[in-house]
C-alpha atoms as a PDB file:
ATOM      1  CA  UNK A   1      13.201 -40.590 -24.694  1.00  0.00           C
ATOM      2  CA  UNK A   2      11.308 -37.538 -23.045  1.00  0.00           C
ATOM      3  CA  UNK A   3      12.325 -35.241 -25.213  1.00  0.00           C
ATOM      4  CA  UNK A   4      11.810 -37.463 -27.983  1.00  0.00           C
ATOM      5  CA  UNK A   5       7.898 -37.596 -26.730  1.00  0.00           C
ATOM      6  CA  UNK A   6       8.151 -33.918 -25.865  1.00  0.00           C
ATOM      7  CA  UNK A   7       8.791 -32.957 -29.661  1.00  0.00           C
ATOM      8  CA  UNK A   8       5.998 -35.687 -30.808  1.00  0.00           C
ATOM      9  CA  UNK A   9       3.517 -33.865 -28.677  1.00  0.00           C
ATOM     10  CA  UNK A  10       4.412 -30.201 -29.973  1.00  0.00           C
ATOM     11  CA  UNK A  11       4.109 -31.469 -33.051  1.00  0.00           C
ATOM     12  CA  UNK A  12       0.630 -33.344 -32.740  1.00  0.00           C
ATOM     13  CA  UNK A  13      -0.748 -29.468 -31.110  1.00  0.00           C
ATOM     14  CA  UNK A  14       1.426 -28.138 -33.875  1.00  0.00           C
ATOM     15  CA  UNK A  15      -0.659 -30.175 -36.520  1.00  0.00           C
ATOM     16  CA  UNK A  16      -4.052 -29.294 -34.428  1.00  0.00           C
ATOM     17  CA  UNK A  17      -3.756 -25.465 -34.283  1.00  0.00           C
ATOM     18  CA  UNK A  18      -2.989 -25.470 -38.080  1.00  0.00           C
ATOM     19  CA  UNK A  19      -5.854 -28.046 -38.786  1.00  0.00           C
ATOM     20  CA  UNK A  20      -8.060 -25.662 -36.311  1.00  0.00           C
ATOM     21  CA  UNK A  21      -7.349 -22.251 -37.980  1.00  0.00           C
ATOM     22  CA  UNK A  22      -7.500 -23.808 -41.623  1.00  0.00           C
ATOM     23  CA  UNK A  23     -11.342 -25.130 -40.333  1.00  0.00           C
ATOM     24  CA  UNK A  24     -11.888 -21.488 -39.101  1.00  0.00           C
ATOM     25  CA  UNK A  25     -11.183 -20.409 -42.514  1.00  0.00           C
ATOM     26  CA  UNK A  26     -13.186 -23.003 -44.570  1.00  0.00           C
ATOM     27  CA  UNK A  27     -16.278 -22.505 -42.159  1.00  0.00           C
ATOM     28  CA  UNK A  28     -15.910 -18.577 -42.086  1.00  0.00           C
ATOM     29  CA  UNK A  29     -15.843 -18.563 -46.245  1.00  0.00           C
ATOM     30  CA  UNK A  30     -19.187 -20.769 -45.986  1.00  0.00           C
ATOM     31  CA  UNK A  31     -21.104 -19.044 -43.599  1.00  0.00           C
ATOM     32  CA  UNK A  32     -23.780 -16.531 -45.257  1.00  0.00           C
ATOM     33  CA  UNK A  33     -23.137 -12.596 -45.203  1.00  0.00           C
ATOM     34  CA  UNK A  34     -25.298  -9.659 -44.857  1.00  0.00           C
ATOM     35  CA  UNK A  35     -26.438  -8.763 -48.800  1.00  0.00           C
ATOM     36  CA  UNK A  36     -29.159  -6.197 -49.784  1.00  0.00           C
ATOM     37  CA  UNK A  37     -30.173  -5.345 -53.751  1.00  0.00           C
ATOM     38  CA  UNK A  38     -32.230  -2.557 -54.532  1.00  0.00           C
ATOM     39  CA  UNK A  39     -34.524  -2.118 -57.552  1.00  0.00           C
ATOM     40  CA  UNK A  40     -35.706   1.072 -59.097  1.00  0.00           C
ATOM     41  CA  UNK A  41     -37.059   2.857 -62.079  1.00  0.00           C
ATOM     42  CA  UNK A  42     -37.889   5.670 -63.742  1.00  0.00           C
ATOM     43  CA  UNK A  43     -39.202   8.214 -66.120  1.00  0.00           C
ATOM     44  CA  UNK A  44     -37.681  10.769 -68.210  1.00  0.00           C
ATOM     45  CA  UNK A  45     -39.504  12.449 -71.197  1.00  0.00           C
ATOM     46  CA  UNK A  46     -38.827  12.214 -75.309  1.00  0.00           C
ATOM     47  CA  UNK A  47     -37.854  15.066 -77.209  1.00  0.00           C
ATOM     48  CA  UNK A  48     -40.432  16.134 -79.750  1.00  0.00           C
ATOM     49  CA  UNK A  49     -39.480  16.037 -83.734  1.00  0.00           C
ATOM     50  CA  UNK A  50     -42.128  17.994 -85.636  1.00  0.00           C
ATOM     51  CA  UNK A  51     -41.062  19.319 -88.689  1.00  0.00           C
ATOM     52  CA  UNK A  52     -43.430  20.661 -91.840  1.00  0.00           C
ATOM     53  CA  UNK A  53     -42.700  21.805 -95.382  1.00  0.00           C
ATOM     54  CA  UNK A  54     -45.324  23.803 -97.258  1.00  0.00           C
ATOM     55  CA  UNK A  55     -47.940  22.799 -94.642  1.00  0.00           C
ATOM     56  CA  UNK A  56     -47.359  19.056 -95.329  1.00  0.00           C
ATOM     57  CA  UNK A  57     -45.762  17.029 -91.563  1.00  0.00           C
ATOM     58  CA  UNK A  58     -42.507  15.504 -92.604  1.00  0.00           C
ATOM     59  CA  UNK A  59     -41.989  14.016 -88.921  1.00  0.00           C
ATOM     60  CA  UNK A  60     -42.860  10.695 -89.620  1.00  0.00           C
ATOM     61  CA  UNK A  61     -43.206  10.585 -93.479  1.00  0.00           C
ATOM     62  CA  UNK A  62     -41.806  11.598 -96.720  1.00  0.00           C
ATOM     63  CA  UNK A  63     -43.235  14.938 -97.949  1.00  0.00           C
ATOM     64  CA  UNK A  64     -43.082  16.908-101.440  1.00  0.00           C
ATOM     65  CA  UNK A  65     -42.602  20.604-102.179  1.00  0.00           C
ATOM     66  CA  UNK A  66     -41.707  23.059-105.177  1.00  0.00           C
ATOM     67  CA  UNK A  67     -39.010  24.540-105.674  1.00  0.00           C
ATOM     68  CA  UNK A  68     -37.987  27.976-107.737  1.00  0.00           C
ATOM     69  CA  UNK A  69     -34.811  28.594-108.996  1.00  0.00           C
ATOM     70  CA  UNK A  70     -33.413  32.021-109.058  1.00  0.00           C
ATOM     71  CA  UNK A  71     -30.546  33.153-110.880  1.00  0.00           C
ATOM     72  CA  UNK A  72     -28.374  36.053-111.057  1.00  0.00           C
ATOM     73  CA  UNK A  73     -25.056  35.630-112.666  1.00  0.00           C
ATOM     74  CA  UNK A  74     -22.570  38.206-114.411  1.00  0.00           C
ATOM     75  CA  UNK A  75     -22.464  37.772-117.849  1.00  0.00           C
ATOM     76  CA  UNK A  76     -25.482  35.618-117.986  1.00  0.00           C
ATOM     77  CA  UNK A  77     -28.709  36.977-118.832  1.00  0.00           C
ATOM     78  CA  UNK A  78     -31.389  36.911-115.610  1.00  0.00           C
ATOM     79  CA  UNK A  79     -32.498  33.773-114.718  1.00  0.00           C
ATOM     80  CA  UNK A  80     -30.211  31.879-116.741  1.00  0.00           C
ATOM     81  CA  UNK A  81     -27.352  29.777-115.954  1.00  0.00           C
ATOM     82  CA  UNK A  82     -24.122  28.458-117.588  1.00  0.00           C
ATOM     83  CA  UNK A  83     -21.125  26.451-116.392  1.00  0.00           C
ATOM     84  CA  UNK A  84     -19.592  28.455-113.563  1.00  0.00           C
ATOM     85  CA  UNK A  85     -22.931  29.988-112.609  1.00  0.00           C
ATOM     86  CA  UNK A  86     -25.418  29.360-109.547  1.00  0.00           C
ATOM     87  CA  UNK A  87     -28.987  29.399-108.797  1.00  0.00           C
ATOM     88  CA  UNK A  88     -30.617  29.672-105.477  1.00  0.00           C
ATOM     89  CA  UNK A  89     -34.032  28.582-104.299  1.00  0.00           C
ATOM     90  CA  UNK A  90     -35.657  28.872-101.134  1.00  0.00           C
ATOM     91  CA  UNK A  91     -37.677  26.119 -98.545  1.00  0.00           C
ATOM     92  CA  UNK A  92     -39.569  27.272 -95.674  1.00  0.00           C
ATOM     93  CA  UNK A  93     -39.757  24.784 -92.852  1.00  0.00           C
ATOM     94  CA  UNK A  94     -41.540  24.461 -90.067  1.00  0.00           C
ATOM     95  CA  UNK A  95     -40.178  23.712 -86.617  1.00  0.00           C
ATOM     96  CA  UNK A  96     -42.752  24.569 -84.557  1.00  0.00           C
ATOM     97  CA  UNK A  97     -42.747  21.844 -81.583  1.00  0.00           C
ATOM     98  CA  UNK A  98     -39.515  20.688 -82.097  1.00  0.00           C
ATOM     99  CA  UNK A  99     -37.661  20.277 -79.049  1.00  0.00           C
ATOM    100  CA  UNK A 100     -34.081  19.653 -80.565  1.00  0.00           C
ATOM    101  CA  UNK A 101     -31.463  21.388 -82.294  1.00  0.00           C
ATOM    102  CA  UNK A 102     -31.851  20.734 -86.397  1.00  0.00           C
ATOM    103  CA  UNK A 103     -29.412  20.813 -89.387  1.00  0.00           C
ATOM    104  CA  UNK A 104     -30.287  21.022 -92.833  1.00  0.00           C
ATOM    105  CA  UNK A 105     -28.716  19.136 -95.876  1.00  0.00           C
ATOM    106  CA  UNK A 106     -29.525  18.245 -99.277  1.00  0.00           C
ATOM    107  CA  UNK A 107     -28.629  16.279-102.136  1.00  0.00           C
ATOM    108  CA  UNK A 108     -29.752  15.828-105.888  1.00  0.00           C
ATOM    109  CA  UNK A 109     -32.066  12.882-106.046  1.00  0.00           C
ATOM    110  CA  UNK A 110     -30.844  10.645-108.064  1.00  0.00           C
ATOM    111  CA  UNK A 111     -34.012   7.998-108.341  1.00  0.00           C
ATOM    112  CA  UNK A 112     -35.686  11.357-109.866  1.00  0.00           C
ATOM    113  CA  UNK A 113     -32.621  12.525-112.401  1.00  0.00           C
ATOM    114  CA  UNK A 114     -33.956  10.962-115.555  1.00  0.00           C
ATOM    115  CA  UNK A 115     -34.099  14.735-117.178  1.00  0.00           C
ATOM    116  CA  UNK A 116     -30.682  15.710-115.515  1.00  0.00           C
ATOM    117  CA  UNK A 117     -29.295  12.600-117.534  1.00  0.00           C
ATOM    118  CA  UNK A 118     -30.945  13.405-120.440  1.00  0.00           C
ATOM    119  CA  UNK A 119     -29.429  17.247-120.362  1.00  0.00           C
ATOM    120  CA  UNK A 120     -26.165  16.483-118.865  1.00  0.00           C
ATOM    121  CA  UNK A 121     -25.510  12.883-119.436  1.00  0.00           C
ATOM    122  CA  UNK A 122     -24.888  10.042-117.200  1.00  0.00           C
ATOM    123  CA  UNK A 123     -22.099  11.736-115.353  1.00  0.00           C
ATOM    124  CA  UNK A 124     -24.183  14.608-114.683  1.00  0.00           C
ATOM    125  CA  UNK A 125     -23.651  15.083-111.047  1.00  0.00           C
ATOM    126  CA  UNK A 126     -19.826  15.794-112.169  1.00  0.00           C
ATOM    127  CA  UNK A 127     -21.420  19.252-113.793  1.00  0.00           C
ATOM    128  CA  UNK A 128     -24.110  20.087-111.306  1.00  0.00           C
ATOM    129  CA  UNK A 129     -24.271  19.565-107.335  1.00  0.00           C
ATOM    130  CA  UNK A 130     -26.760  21.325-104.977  1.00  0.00           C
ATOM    131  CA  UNK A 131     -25.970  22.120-100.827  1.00  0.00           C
ATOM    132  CA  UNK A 132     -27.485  24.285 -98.097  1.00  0.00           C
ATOM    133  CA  UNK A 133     -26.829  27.805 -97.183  1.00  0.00           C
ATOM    134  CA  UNK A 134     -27.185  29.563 -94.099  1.00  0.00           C
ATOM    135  CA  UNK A 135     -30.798  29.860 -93.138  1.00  0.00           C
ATOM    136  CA  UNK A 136     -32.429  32.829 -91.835  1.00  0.00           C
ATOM    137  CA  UNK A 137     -34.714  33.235 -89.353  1.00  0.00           C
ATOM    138  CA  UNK A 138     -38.600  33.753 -90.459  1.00  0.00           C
ATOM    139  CA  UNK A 139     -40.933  36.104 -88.848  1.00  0.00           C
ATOM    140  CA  UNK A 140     -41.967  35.389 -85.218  1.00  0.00           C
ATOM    141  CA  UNK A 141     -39.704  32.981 -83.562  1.00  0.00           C
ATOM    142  CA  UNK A 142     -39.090  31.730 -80.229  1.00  0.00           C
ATOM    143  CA  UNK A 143     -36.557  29.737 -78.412  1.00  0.00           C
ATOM    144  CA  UNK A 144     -34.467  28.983 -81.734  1.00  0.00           C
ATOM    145  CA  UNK A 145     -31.617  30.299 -82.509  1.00  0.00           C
ATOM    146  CA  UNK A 146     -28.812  30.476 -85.613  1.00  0.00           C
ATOM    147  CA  UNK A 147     -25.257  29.278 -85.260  1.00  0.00           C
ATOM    148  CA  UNK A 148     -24.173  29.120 -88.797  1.00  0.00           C
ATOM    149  CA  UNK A 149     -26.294  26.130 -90.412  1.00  0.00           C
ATOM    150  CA  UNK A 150     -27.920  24.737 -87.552  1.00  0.00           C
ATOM    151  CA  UNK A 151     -30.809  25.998 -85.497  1.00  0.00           C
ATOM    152  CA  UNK A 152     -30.185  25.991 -82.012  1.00  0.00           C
ATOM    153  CA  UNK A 153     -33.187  25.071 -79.939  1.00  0.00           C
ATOM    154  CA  UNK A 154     -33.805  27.015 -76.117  1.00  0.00           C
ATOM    155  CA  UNK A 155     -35.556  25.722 -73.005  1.00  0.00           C
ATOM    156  CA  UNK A 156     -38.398  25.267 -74.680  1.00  0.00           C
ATOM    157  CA  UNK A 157     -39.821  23.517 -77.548  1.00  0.00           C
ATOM    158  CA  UNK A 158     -38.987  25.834 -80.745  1.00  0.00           C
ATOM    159  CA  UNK A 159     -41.499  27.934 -82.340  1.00  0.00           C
ATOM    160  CA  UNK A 160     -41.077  29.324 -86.147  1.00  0.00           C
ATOM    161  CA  UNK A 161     -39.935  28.940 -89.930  1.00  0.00           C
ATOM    162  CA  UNK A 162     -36.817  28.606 -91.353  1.00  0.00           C
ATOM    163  CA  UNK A 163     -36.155  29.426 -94.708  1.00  0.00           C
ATOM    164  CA  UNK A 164     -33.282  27.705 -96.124  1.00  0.00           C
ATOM    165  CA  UNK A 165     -31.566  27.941 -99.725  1.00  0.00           C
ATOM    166  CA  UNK A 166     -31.005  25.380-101.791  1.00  0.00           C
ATOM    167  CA  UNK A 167     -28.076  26.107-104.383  1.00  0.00           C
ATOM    168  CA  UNK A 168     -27.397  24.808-107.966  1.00  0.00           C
ATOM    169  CA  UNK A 169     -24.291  24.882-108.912  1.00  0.00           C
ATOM    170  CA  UNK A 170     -23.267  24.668-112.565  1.00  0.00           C
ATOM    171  CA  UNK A 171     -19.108  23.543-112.059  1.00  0.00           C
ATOM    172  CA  UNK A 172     -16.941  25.054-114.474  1.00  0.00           C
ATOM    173  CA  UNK A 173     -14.725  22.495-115.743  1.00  0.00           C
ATOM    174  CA  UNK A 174     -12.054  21.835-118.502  1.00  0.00           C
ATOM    175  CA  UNK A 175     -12.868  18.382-119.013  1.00  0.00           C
ATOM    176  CA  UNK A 176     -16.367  19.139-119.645  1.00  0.00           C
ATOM    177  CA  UNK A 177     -16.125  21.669-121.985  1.00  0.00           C
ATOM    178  CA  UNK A 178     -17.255  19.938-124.985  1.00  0.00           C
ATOM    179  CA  UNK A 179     -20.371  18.187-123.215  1.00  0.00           C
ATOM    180  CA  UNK A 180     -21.320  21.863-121.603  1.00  0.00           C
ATOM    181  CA  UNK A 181     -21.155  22.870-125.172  1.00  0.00           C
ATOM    182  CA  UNK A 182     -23.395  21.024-126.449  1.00  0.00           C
ATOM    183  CA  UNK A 183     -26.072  21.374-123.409  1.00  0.00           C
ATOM    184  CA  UNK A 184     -25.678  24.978-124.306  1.00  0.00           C
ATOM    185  CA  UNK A 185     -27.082  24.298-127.967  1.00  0.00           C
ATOM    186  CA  UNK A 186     -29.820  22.064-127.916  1.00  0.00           C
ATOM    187  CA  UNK A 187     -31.338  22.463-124.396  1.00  0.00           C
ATOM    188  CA  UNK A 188     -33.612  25.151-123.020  1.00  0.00           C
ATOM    189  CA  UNK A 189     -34.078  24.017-119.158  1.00  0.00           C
ATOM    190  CA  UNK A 190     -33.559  21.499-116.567  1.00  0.00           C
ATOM    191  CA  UNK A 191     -35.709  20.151-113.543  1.00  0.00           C
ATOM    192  CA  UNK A 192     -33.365  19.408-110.740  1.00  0.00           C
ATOM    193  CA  UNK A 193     -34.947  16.754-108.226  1.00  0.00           C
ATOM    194  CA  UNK A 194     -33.775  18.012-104.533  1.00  0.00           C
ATOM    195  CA  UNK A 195     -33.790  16.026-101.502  1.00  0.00           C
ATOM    196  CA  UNK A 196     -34.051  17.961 -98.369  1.00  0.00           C
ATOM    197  CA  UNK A 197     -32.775  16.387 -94.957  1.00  0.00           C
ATOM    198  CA  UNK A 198     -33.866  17.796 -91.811  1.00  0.00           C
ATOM    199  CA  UNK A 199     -31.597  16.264 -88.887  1.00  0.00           C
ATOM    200  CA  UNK A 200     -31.531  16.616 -85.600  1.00  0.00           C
ATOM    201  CA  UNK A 201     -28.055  17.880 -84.371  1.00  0.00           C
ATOM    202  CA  UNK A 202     -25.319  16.384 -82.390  1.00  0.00           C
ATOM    203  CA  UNK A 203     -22.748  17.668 -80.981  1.00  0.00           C
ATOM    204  CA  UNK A 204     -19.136  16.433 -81.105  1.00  0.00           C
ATOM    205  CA  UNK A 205     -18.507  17.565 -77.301  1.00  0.00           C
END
């Protein structure tokens, strides 16, 4: 009988200690904890796009400009082309104030190509196609620099022209031999409508 009570009572401080240290736990979770938050801000400054063509700022807005074609094939005479020949023409553009790295790219603009479908067709961009050379480097410059097509701006906001060419190029083609032909006969010139892109450059790294 004594032990019998002995093992009742162990087991009542048993069932205490564990309903003591469980309490512990439950209280110790609810009880508030030191926390601090922090708030902060600030500034950092925007990288300046300013970019002209023939005087006219094509930073924020569309802007126009002429273009001359050159051409100098063999077997052509001066300033002609045929299928298999190129002509080159030149834009100057401003990047004075520009405080990013720039690429150049252009494409025929094909809301403007009512004459090149009148001379070539409706599949004219399969005959002609115009892209970017490598610029050069204009005069006085500062903090800009070439690396193949793009202009590499310094530490400083960029200061100078870049002249880039824009080349037409008539493709020599198989298929089109009988259209080409024809263009040959009975037409005397062609506008081509350009679209030049000036983008600022990112890098892949």
């Amino acid at each position: 009988m004594a032990r019998t009570t002995r093992k009742s009572e162990a087991k009542r401080w048993t069932i205490i200690a564990l309903a003591i240290f469980t309490l512990i736990a439950v209280i110790g979770g609810t009880y508030a904890k030191y926390t601090s938050t922090a708030t902060g801000s600030g500034s950092v400054g925007i990288a300046k796009w300013a970019v002209e063509v023939n005087e006219q700022d094509m930073s924020t807005t569309a802007a126009t400009f002429d273009l001359t074609f050159t051409a100098s094939n063999e077997d052509t005479v001066p300033n002609k082309v045929a299928p298999g020949g190129t002509a080159t023409a030149y834009v100057d553009v401003d990047l004075t104030g520009t405080e990013v790295s720039v690429d150049f790219s252009c494409e025929i603009a094909a809301a403007a190509a009512t004459n090149l479908t009148s001379v070539f067709g409706a599949d004219y961009a399969d005959k002609v196609t115009v892209a970017v050379g490598t610029p050069t480097l204009q005069g006085t410059t500062s903090n800009m620099t070439l690396s193949g097509t793009t202009v590499t701006v310094g530490t400083t906001a960029m200061s100078g022209t870049v002249r880039v060419p824009i080349t037409l190029t008539w493709t020599d083609a198989a298929a089109n031999n009988v259209a080409d032909t024809t263009t040959g006969a009975t037409q005397t010139s062609v506008t081509i409508p350009v679209t030049l892109s000036v983008s600022q450059h990112v890098s892949n790294s």
